[in-house]
C-alpha atoms as a PDB file:
ATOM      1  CA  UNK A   1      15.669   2.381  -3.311  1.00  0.00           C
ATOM      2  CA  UNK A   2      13.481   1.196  -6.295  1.00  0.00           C
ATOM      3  CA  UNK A   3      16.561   0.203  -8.085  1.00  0.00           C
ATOM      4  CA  UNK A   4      15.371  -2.278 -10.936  1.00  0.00           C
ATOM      5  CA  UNK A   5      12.215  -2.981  -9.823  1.00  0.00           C
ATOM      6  CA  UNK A   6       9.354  -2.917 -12.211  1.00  0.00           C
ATOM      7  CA  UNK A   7       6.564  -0.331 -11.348  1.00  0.00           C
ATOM      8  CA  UNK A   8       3.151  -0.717 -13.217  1.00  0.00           C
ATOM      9  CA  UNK A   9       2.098   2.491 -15.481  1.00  0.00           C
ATOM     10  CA  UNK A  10      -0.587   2.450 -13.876  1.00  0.00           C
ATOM     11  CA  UNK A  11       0.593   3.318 -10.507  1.00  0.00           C
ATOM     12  CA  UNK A  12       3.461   5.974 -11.424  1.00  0.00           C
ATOM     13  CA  UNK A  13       7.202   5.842 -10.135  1.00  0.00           C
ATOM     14  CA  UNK A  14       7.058   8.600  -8.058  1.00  0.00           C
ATOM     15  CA  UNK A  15       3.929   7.668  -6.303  1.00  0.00           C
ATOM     16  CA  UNK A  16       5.350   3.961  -5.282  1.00  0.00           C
ATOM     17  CA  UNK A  17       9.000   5.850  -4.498  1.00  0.00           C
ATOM     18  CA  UNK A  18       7.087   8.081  -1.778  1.00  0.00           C
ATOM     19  CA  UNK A  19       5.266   5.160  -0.513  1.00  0.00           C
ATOM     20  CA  UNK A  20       8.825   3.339  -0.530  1.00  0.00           C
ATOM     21  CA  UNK A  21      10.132   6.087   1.799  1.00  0.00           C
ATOM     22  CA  UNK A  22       7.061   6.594   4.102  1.00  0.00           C
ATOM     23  CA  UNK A  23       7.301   2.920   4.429  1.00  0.00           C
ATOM     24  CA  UNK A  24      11.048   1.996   4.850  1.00  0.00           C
ATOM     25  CA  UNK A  25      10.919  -0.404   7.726  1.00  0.00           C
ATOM     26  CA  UNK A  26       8.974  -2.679   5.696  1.00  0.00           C
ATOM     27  CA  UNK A  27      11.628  -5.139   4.145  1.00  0.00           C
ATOM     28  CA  UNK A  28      12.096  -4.367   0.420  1.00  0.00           C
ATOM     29  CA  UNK A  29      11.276  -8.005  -0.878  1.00  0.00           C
ATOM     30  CA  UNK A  30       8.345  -7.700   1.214  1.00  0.00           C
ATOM     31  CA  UNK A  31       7.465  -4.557  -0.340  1.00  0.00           C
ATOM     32  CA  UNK A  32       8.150  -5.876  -4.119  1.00  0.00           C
ATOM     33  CA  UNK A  33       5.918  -7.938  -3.523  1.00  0.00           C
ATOM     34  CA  UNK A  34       2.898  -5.979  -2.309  1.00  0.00           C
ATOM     35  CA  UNK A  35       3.555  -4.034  -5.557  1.00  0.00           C
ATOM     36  CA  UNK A  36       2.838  -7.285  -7.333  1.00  0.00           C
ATOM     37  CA  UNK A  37      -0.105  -8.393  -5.522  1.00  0.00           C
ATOM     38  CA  UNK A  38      -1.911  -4.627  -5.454  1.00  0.00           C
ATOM     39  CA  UNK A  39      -4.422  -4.395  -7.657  1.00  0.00           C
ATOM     40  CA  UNK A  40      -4.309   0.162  -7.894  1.00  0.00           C
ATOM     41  CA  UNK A  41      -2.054   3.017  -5.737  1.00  0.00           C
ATOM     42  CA  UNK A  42      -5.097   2.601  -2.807  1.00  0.00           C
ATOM     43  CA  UNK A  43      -4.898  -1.309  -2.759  1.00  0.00           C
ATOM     44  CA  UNK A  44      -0.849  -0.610  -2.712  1.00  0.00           C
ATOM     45  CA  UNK A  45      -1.895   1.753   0.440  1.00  0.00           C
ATOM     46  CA  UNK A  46      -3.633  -0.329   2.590  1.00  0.00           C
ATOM     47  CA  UNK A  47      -1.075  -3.649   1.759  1.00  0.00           C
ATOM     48  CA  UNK A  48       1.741  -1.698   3.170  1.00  0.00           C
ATOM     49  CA  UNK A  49      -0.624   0.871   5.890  1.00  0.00           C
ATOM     50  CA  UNK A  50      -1.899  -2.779   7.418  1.00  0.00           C
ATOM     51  CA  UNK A  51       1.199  -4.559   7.621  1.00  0.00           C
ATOM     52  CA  UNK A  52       1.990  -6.923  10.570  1.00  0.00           C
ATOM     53  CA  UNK A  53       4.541  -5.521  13.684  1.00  0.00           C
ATOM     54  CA  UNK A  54       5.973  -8.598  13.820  1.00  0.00           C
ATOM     55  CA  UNK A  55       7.496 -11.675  11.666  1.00  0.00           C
ATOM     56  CA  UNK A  56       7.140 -14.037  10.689  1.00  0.00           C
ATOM     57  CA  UNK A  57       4.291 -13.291   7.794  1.00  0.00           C
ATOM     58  CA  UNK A  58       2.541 -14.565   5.038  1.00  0.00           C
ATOM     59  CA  UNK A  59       0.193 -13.399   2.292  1.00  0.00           C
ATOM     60  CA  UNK A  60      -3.173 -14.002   2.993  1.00  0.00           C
ATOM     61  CA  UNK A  61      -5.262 -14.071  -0.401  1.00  0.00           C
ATOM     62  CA  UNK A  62      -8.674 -14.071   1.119  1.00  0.00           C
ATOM     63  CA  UNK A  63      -7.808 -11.404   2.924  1.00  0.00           C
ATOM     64  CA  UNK A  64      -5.731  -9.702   0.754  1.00  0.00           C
ATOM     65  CA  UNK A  65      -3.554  -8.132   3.210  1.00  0.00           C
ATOM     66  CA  UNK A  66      -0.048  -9.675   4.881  1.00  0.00           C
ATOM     67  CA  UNK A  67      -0.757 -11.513   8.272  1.00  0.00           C
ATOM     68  CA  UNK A  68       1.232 -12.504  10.914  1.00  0.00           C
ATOM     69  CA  UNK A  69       2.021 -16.949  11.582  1.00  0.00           C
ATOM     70  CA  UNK A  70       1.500 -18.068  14.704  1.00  0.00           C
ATOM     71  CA  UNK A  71       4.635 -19.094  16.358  1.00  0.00           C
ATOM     72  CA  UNK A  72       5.388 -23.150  16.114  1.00  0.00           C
ATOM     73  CA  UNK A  73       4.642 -24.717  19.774  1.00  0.00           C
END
């Protein structure tokens, strides 16, 4: 599932593969990149443990965390 995707040293492969599989409804782009915007494994954690229920979403930088758009009226 982590086919050719970079994983920082800092965070270990296995560590991001388990959190790849605990969190497999998340889409995988959407996972990429919370890998890229997390700053350690916790930061990684709460990106993907806080993720919206429904689409579509956007990152939020102030918040640091993926949040869901209101729908267009």
């Amino acid at each position: 599932m982590l086919n050719n995707i970079s994983v920082p040293d800092i965070m270990g492969y296995e560590v991001v593969r388990k959190l790849r599989d605990r969190y497999k409804n998340i889409p995988q782009v959407i996972f990429v990149r919370s890998l890229e915007k997390a700053k350690s494994l916790g930061d990684l954690f709460d990106i993907l443990d806080t993720f919206p229920n429904n689409f579509p979403v956007q990152w939020d930088d102030t918040s640091r965390q993926w949040v869901t758009l209101s729908p267009l009226r």
